[in-house]
C-alpha atoms as a PDB file:
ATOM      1  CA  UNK A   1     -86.318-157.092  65.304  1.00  0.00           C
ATOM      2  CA  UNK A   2     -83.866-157.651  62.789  1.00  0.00           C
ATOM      3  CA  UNK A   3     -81.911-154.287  60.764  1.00  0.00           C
ATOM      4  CA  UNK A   4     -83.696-153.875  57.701  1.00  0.00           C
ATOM      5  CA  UNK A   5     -81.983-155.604  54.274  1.00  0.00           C
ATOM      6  CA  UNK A   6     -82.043-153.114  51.700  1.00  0.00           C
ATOM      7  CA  UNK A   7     -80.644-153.233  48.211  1.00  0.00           C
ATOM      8  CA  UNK A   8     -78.969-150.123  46.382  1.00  0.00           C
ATOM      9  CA  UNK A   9     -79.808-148.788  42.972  1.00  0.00           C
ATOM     10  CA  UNK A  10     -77.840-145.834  41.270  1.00  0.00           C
ATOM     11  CA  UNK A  11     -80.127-144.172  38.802  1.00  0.00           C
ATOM     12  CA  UNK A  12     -81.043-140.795  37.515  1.00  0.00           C
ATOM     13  CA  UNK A  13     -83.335-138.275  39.447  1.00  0.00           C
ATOM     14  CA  UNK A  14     -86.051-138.420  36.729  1.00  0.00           C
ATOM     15  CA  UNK A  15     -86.250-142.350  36.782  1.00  0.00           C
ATOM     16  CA  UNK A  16     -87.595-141.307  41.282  1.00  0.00           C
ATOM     17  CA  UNK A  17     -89.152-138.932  39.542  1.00  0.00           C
ATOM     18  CA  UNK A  18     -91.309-141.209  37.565  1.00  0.00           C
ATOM     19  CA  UNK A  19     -91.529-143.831  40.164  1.00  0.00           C
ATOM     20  CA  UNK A  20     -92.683-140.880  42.334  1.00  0.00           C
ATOM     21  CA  UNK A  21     -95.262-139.843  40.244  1.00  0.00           C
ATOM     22  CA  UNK A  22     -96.795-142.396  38.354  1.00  0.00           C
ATOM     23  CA  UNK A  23     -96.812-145.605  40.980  1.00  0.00           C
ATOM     24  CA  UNK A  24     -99.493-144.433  43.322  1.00  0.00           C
ATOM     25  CA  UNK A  25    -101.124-147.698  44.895  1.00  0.00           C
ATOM     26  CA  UNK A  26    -103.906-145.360  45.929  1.00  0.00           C
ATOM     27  CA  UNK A  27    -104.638-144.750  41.881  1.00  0.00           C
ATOM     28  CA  UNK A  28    -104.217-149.053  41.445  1.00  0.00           C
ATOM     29  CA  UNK A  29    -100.698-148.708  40.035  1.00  0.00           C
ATOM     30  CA  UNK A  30     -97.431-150.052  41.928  1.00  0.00           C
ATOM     31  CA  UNK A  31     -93.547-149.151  40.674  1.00  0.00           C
ATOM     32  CA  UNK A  32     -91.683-151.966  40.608  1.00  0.00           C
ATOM     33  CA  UNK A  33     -88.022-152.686  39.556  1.00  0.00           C
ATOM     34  CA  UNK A  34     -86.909-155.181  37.436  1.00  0.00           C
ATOM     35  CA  UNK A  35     -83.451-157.520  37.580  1.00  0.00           C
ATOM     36  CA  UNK A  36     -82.346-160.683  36.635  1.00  0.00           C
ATOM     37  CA  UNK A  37     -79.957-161.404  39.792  1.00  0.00           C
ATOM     38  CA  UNK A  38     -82.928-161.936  42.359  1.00  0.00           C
ATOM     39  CA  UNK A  39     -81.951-160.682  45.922  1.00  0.00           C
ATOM     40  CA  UNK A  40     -82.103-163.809  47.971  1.00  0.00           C
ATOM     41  CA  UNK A  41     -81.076-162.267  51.367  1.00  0.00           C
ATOM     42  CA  UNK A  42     -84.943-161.008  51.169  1.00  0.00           C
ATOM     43  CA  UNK A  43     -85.797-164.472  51.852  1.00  0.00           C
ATOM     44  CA  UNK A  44     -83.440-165.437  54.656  1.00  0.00           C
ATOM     45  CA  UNK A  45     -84.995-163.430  56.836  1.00  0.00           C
ATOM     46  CA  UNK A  46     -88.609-162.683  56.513  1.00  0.00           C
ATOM     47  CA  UNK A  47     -88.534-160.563  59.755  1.00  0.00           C
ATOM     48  CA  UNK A  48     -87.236-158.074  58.272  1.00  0.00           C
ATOM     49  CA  UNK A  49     -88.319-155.184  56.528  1.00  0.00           C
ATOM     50  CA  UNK A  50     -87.226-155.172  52.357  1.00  0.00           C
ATOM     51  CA  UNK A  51     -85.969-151.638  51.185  1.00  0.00           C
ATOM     52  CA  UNK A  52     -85.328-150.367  47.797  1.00  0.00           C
ATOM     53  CA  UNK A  53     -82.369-147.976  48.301  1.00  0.00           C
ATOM     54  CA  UNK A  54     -81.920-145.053  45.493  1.00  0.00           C
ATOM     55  CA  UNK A  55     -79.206-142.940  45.065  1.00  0.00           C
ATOM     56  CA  UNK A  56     -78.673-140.258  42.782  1.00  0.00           C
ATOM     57  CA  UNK A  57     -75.414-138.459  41.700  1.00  0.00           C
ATOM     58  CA  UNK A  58     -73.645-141.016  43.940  1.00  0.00           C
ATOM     59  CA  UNK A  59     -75.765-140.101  47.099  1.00  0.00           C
ATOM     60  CA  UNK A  60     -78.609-141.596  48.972  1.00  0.00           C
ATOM     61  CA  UNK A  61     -81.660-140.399  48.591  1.00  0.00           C
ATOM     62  CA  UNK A  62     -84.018-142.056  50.041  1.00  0.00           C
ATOM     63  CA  UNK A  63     -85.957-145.484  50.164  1.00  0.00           C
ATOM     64  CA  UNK A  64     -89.465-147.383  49.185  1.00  0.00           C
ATOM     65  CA  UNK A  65     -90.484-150.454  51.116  1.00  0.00           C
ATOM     66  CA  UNK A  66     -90.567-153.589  48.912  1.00  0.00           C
ATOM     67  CA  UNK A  67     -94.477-154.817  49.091  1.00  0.00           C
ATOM     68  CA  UNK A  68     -94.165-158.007  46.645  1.00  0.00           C
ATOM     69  CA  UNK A  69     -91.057-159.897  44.962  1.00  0.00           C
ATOM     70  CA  UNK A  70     -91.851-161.483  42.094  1.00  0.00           C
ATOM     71  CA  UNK A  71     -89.173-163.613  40.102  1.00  0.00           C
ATOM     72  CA  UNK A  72     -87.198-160.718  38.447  1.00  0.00           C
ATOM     73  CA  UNK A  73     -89.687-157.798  39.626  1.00  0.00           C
ATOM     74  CA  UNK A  74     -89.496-156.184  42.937  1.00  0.00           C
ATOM     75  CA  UNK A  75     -92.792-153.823  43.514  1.00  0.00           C
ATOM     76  CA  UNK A  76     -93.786-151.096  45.549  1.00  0.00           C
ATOM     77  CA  UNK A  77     -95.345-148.330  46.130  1.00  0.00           C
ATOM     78  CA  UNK A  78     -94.525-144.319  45.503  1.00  0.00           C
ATOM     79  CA  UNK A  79     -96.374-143.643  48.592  1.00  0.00           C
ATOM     80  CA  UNK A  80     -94.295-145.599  50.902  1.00  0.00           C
ATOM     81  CA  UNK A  81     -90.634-143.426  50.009  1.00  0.00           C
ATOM     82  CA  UNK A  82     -89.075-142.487  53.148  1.00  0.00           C
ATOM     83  CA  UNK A  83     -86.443-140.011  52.011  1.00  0.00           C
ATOM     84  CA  UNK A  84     -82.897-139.769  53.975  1.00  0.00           C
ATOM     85  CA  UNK A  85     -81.380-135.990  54.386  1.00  0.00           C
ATOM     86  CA  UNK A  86     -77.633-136.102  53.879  1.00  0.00           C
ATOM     87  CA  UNK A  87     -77.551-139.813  52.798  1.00  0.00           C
ATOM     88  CA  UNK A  88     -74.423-141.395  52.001  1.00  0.00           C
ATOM     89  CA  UNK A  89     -72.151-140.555  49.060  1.00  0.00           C
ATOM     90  CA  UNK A  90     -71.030-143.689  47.754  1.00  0.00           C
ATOM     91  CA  UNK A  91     -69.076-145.402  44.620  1.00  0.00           C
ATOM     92  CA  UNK A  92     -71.912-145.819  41.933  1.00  0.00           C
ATOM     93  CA  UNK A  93     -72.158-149.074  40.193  1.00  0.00           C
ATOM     94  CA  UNK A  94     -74.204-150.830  38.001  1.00  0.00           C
ATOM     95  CA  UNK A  95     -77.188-153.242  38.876  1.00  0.00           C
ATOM     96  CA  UNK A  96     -77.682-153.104  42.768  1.00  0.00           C
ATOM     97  CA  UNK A  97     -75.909-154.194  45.745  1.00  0.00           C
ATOM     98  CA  UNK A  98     -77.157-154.767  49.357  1.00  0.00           C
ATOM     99  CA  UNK A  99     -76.943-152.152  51.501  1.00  0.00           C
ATOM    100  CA  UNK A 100     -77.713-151.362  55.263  1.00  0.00           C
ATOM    101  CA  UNK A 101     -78.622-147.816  56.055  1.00  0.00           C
ATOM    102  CA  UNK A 102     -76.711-146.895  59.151  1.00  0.00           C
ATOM    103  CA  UNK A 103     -79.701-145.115  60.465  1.00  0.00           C
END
């Protein structure tokens, strides 16, 4: 099975919050992330498993598994976060990059 491709987003602990919260597919809702640079690695390889990275105050916090990707939307759910204790501190930047846990 191939590594799973992830993407990286540096945000703010209330925007988790919020996707935490309020995108419960279990209640009908979904979170979902918008951008207007569309992750095409996701479609290379559809073995693998799409992750939505977040970090907060330039450390990794955790993950959601991408269910659906949409033209500039990429949605999931808040039930499927899988957080990561003592992620990596990293450079923030702005937008998203791909990243690779090294789990």
């Amino acid at each position: 099975m191939s590594k799973a491709t992830g993407i990286l987003v540096f945000t703010k602990k209330d925007v988790l919050e919020h996707k935490l919260r309020d995108g419960k597919c279990s209640d009908d809702r979904y979170c979902y992330w918008t951008t207007k640079r569309f992750p095409n690695r996701f479609l290379d390889d559809v073995t693998a498993e799409a992750r939505l990275y977040f970090a907060i105050d330039k450390q990794v916090k955790g993950y959601f598994v991408i269910t659906g990707l949409y033209e500039e939307e990429l949605q999931f759910c808040a039930e499927d976060w899988i957080p990561i204790e003592n992620g990596e501190i990293l450079v923030p930047s702005q937008g998203w990059r791909y990243y690779i846990h090294p789990e």
